[in-house]
Structures are given as structure tokens and as C-alpha cells.
Protein backbone atom coordinates (compact mmCIF):
# COMPACT_ATOMS: atom_id res chain seq x y z
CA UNK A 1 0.00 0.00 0.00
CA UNK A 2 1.34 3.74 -0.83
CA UNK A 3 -0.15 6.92 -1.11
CA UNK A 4 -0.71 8.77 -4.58
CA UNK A 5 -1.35 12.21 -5.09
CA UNK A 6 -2.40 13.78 -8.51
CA UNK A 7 -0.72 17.23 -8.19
CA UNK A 8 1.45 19.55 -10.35
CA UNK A 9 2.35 21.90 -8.23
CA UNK A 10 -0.47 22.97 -7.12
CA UNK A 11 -1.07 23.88 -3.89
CA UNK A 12 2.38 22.37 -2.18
CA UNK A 13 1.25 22.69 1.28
CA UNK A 14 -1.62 20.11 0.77
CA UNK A 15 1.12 18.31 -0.56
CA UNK A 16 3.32 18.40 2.17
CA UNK A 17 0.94 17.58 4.91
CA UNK A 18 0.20 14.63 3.50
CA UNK A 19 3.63 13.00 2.47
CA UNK A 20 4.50 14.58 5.63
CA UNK A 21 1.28 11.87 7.57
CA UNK A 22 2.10 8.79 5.24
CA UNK A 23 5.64 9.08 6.39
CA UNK A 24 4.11 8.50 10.11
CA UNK A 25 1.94 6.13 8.81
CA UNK A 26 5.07 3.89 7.41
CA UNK A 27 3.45 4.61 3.85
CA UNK A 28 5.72 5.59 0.73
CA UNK A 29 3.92 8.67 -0.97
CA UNK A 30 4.48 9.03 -4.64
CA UNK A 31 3.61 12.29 -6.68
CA UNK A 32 2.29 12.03 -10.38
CA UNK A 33 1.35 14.04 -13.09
CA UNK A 34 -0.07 14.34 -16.34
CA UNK A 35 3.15 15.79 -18.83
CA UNK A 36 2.46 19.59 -19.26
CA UNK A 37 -0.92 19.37 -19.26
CA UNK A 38 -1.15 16.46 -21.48
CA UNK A 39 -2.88 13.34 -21.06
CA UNK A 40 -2.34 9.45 -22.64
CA UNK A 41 -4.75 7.90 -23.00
CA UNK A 42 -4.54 4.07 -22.78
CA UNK A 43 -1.15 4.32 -20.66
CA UNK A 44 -0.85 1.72 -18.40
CA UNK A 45 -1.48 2.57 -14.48
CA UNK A 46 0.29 0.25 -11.85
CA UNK A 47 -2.29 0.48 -9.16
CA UNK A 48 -2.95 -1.80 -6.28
CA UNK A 49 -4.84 -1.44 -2.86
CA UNK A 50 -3.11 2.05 -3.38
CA UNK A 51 -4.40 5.50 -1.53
CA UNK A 52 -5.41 8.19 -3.99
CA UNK A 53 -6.35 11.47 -3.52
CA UNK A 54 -6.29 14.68 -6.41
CA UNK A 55 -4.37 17.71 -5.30
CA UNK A 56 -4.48 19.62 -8.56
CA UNK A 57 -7.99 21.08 -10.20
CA UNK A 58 -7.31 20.78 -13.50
CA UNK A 59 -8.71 18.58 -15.86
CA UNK A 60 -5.93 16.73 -17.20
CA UNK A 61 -4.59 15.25 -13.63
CA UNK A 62 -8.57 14.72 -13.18
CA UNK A 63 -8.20 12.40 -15.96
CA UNK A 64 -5.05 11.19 -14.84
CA UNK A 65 -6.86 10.22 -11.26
CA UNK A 66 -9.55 8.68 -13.77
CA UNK A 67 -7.37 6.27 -15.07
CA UNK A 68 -6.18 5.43 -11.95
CA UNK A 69 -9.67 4.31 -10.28
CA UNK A 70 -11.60 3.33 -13.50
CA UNK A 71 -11.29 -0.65 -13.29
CA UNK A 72 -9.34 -0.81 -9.76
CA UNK A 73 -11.63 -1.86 -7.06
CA UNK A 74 -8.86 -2.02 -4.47
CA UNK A 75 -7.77 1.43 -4.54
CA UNK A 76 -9.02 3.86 -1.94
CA UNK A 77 -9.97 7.36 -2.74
CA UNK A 78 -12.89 10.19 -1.33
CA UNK A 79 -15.24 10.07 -4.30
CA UNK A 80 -18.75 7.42 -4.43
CA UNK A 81 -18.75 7.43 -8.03
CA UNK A 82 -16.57 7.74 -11.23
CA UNK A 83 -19.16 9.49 -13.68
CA UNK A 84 -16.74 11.30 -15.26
CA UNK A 85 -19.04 13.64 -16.94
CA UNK A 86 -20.37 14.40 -12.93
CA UNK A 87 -17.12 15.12 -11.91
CA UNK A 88 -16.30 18.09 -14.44
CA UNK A 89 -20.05 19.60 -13.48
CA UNK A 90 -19.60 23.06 -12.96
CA UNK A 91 -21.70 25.30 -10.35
CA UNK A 92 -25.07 25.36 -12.43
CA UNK A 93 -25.22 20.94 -12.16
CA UNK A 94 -24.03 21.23 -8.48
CA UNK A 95 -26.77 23.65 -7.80
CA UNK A 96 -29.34 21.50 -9.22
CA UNK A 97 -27.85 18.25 -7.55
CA UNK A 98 -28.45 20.25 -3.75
CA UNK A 99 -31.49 21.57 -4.97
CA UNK A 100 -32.89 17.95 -5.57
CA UNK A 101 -31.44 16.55 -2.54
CA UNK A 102 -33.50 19.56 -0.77
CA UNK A 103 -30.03 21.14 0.34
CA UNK A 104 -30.88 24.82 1.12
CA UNK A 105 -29.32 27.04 -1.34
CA UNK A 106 -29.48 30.80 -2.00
CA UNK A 107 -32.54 31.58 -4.69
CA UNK A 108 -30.99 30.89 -7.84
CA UNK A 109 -32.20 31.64 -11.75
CA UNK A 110 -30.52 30.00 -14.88
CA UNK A 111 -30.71 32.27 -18.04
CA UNK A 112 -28.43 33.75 -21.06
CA UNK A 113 -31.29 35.53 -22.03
CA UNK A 114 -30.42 39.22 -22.78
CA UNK A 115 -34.10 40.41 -23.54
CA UNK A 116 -35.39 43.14 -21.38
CA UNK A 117 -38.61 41.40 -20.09
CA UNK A 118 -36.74 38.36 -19.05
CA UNK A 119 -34.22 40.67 -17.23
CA UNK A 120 -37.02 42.61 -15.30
CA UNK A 121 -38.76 38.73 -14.09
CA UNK A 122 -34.88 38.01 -13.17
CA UNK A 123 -34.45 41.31 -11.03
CA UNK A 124 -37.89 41.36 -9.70
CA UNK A 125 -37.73 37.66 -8.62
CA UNK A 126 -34.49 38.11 -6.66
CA UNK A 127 -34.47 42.43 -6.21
CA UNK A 128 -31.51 44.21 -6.86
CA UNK A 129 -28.60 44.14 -6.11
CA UNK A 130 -27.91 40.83 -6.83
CA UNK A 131 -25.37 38.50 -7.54
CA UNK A 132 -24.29 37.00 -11.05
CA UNK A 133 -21.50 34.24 -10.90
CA UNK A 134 -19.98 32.46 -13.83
CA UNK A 135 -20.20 28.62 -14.02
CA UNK A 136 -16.49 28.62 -13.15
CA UNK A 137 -14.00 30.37 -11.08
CA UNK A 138 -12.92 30.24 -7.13
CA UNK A 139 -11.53 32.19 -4.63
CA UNK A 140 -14.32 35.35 -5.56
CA UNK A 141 -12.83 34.93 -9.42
CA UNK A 142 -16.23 35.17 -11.57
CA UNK A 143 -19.03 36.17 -8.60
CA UNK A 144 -20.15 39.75 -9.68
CA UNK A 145 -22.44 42.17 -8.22
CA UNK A 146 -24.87 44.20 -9.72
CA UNK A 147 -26.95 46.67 -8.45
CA UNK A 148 -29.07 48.15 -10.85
CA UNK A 149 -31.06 47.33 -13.60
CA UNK A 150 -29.15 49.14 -16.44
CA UNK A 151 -25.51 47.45 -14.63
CA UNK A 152 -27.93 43.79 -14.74
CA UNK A 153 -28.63 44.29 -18.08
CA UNK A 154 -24.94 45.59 -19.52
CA UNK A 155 -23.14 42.53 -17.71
CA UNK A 156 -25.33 40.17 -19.12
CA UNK A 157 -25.06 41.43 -22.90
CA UNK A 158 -20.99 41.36 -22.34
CA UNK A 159 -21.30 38.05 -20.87
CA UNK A 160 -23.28 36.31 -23.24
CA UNK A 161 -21.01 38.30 -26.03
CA UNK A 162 -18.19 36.92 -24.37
CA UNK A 163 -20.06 33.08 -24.57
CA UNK A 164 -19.74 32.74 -20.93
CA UNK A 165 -22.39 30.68 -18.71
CA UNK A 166 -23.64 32.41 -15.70
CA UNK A 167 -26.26 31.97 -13.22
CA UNK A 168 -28.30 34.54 -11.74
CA UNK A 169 -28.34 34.62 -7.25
CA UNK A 170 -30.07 36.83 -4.65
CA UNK A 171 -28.03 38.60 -2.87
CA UNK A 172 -27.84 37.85 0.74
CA UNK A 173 -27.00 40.62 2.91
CA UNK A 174 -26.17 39.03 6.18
CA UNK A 175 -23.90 36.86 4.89
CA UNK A 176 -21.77 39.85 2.69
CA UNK A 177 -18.08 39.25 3.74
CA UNK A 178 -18.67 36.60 5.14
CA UNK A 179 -19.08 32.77 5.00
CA UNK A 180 -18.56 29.40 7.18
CA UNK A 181 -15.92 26.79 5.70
CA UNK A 182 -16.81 23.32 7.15
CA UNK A 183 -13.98 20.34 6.37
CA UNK A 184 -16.07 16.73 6.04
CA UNK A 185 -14.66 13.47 6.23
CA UNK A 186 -16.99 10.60 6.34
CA UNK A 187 -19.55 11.50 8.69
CA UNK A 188 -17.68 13.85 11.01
CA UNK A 189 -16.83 17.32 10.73
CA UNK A 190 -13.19 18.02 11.13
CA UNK A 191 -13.72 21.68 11.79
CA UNK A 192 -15.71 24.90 10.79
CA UNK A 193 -14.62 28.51 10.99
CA UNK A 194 -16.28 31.54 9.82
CA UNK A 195 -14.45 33.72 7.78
CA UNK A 196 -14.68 37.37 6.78
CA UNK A 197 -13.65 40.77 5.66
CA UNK A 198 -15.36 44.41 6.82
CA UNK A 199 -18.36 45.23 3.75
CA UNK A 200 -16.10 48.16 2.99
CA UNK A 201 -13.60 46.09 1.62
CA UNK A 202 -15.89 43.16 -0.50
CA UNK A 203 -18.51 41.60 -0.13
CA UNK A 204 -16.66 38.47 -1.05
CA UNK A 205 -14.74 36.94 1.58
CA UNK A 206 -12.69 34.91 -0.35
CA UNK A 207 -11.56 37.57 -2.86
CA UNK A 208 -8.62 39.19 -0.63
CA UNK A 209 -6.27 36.90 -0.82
CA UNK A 210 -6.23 36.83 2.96
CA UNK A 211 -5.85 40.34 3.65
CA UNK A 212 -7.92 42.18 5.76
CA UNK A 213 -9.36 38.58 6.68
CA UNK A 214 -10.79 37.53 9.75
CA UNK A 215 -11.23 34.19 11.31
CA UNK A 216 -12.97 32.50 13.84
CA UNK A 217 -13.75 28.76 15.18
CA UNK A 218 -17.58 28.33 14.77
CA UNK A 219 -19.62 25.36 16.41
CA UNK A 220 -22.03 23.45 13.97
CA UNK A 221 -25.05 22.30 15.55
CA UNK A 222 -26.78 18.91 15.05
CA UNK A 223 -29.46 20.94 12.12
CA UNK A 224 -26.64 22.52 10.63
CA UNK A 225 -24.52 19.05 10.20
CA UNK A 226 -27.53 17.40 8.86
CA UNK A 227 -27.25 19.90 6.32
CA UNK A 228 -23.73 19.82 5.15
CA UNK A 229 -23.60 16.08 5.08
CA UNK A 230 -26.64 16.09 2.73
CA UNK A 231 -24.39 18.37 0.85
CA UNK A 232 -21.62 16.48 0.73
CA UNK A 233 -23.69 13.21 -0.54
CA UNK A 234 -25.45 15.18 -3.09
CA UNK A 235 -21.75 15.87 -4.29
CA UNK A 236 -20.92 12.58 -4.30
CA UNK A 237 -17.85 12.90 -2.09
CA UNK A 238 -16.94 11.85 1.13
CA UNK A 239 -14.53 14.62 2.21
CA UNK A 240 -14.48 18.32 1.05
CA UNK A 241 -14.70 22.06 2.24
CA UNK A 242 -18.02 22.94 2.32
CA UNK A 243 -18.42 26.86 2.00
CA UNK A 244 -22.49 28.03 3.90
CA UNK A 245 -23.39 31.56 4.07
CA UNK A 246 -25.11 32.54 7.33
CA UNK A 247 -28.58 34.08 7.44
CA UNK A 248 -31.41 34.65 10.37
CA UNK A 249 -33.39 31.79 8.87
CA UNK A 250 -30.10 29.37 9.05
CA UNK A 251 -27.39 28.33 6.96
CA UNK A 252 -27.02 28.22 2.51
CA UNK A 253 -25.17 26.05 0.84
CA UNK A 254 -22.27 27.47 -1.77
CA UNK A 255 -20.42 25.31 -2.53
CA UNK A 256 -18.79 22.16 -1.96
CA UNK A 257 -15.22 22.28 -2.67
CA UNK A 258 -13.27 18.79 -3.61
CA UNK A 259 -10.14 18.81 -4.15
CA UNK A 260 -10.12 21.32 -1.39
CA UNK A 261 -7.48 23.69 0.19
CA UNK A 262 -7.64 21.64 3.96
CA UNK A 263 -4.13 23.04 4.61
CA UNK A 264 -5.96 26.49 5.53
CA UNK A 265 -7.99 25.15 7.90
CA UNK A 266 -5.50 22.92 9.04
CA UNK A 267 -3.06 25.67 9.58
CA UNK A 268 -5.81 27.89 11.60
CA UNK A 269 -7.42 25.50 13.35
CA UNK A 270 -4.47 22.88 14.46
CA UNK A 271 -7.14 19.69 13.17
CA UNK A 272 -4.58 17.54 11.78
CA UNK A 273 -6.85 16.70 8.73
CA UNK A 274 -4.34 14.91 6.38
CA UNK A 275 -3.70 12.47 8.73
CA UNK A 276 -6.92 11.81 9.11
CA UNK A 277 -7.95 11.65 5.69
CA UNK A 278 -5.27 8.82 5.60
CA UNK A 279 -6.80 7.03 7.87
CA UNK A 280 -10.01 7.29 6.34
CA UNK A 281 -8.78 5.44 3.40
CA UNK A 282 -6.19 3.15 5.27
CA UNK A 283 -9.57 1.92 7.34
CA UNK A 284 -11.43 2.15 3.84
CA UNK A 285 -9.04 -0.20 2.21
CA UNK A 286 -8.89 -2.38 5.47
CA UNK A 287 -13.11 -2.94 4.63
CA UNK A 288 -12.41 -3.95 0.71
């Protein structure tokens, strides 16, 4: 048994913390990667009762980890399925996946409609401002707001020009600055801690970079948990960072993020999470 990672340099602390817990574990770790971006198809893969887990986002290690797990029962990795078409979804399919798993989201609209009646239903079904976010994008990259109707109706006509996808959100103004990042493994949450940034800077929280960020260890009660594992199963996944905006009603599910950045919240809150995602699949392949 070994550990695998799919990474390309992407985010080396993840990395790290994870050779780092095989090496306690008495586990070799091995790095791979697809060749500058560049995938085989039909190359052999030399996997046993192996560990695998994806560092990297992009689509070419994603196929890479495909070939790994497509035929290989024995191998042990954080995903339920290997749809391959499910796994590229982008934020408009993972909406739709909570929404039918009756995960609470915020009130979300579909359209690349640039017609001016279809733009008045849109504003006056989720009131302005409101928040447009292309079907890809992270850390605040592609989540727009607009807060008028001539803005709504200019962004769309440059999106649309521009052949992006987009979906439409209402805006929720507790939560501006600010959101909850819960890490999930199995059935237990590793840790959750609210982070944010003063309205004056953005309304995004994850757009800084860090700066100006604030965060804080949050408790999730039992109604809350319910919540973000039904998110997580609707995903398909069994560990990820789960990103819920806070309102007076409860929490909304954003997002959930796999491969995730758990070296953040590792780093902040002291949870050694890659060692026990290790065990996780050490135990997993221990069942099999």
C-alpha cells in the first residue's frame, strides 16, 4: 500500500501535509502528473490497494486520477462514483444536484437571455442588487455584483457576447463578507470557521487573498450538520470544504469544494486533517 497524489504543483502545502502523515503512517507517498498538461490515453497505471487522492484542479490530472480508479476496485480514494461527466459539473449541475437533494441554497435563476422582459422577471424575482457568478471560477474569481437594472442588463449582454455561462443569485445581505468553511470526512466534521472581511472592503470573503481577513472557530449544531452532510452526498464525495453563508433563517449552501485547500484550515485550526484523511482510506481499504 502507498499513497498517490495527482498534483502539479499545485497547492504544495496540501502536498506536504500529506507525504508529511504517510511518512508517520510507514506509507511511501508518490507524486504524479499528467506531462504539461497532457494526457495518454490508454497508458498503463500500476495500481494496487493504493491511496489516492487529487491535489491539482485541473482537468488533465482529473483524468489522470480517472485512469487510476476506473477498473481498480482495491484502490481507496474520497469520491462514491466515477461518472466522469459528474465530476467536471460546474456550479449550475451542483446547484441543481443540492437543490434535488432539498439542500438549502441561496434563490438561484438560470438564463443567457439578454431580452429586457426576461431581465425585469430576473431582477424582480431576486431584487436588486444581486449577484451574477460564472459557471467557473474560485476564490471570488467570476461572482459579480450588480446593483441596478441598467448594470444587470450591460453585464449580461458582455457576458453572453463573451459566450460565458452564468447563473443569476439573490443577494444575501447578512452573509456579505462573510461565510462558514466546514472540512467533512466521512460523517464527522473536522472543523468549521467563519471567515470574513469588513463590507467596505468586498462583499466576497474569499476575494482578498487573505488580507484584511478575519477568522474564527464556529460550532455546527446537530441541524446545521444534517445539512452539510446532505451536501456532501449530493456531491458525491466523502470529504471536502463545504463553504455556507449565514442568514437569520439558518445556513445556505455554496459550494462544496473537492479537491479542497484543507491546509488552511489545518493551519488555523491545528485539526490535523491529512492524517486523518489517511486514515479514512487506510480503514477504507482495510473494509475492501
Amino acid at each position: 500500500m502507498k499513497l498517490i497524489l495527482v498534483n502539479n504543483g499545485h497547492n504544495p502545502k496540501c502536498e506536504e501535509y500529506l507525504v508529511a502523515a504517510a511518512k508517520k503512517r510507514g506509507l511511501a507517498a508518490e507524486v504524479v502528473s499528467s506531462e504539461k498538461n497532457i494526457f495518454e490515453i490508454g497508458k498503463k497505471q500500476n495500481i494496487k490497494n493504493d491511496l489516492i487522492y487529487r491535489i491539482a484542479v485541473d482537468k488533465s490530472e482529473a483524468l489522470l486520477e480517472q485512469s487510476f480508479l476506473l477498473g481498480n476496485n482495491l484502490a481507496s480514494f474520497f469520491t462514491k462514483e466515477l461518472n466522469l461527466k459528474r465530476r467536471f459539473g460546474n456550479k449550475l449541475t451542483r446547484y441543481i444536484e443540492f437543490a434535488n437533494a432539498g439542500v438549502p441554497i441561496p434563490p438561484t435563476i438560470f438564463s443567457n437571455s439578454t431580452n429586457t422582459a426576461d431581465l425585469k422577471k430576473i431582477s424582480k424575482k431576486l431584487g436588486l442588487p444581486l449577484i451574477i457568478k460564472t459557471l467557473t471560477g474560485s476564490l471570488g474569481n467570476g461572482i459579480l455584483l450588480v446593483d441596478s437594472f441598467f448594470g444587470l442588463k450591460t453585464t449580461v449582454q458582455f457576458l453572453v457576447s463573451k459566450k460565458s455561462e452564468f447563473i443569476f443569485q439573490k443577494m444575501i445581505h447578512e452573509s456579505a463578507g462573510k461565510h462558514i468553511r466546514v472540512v467533512v470526512l466521512g460523517e464527522e466534521i473536522l472543523c468549521a470557521y467563519q471567515k470574513s472581511v469588513p463590507k467596505k472592503v468586498d462583499f466576497r470573503s474569499n476575494a482578498t487573498g487573505g488580507f484584511f481577513s478575519k477568522n474564527k472557530i464556529v460550532k455546527i449544531d446537530a441541524k446545521t450538520k444534517k445539512i452539510v452532510l446532505k451536501a456532501v452526498a449530493a456531491a458525491g464525495v466523502e470529504f471536502g470544504g463545504i463553504d455556507l453563508l449565514p442568514t437569520k433563517n439558518g445556513y445556505l449552501v455554496t459550494e462544496v469544494n473537492f479537491p479542497c485547500n484543507f491546509a488552511a484550515s489545518q493551519d488555523f485550526t491545528g485539526v490535523d486533517i491529512a492524517g486523518k484523511m489517511l486514515d479514512f482510506l487506510i480503514a477504507k481499504t482495510a473494509r475492501k
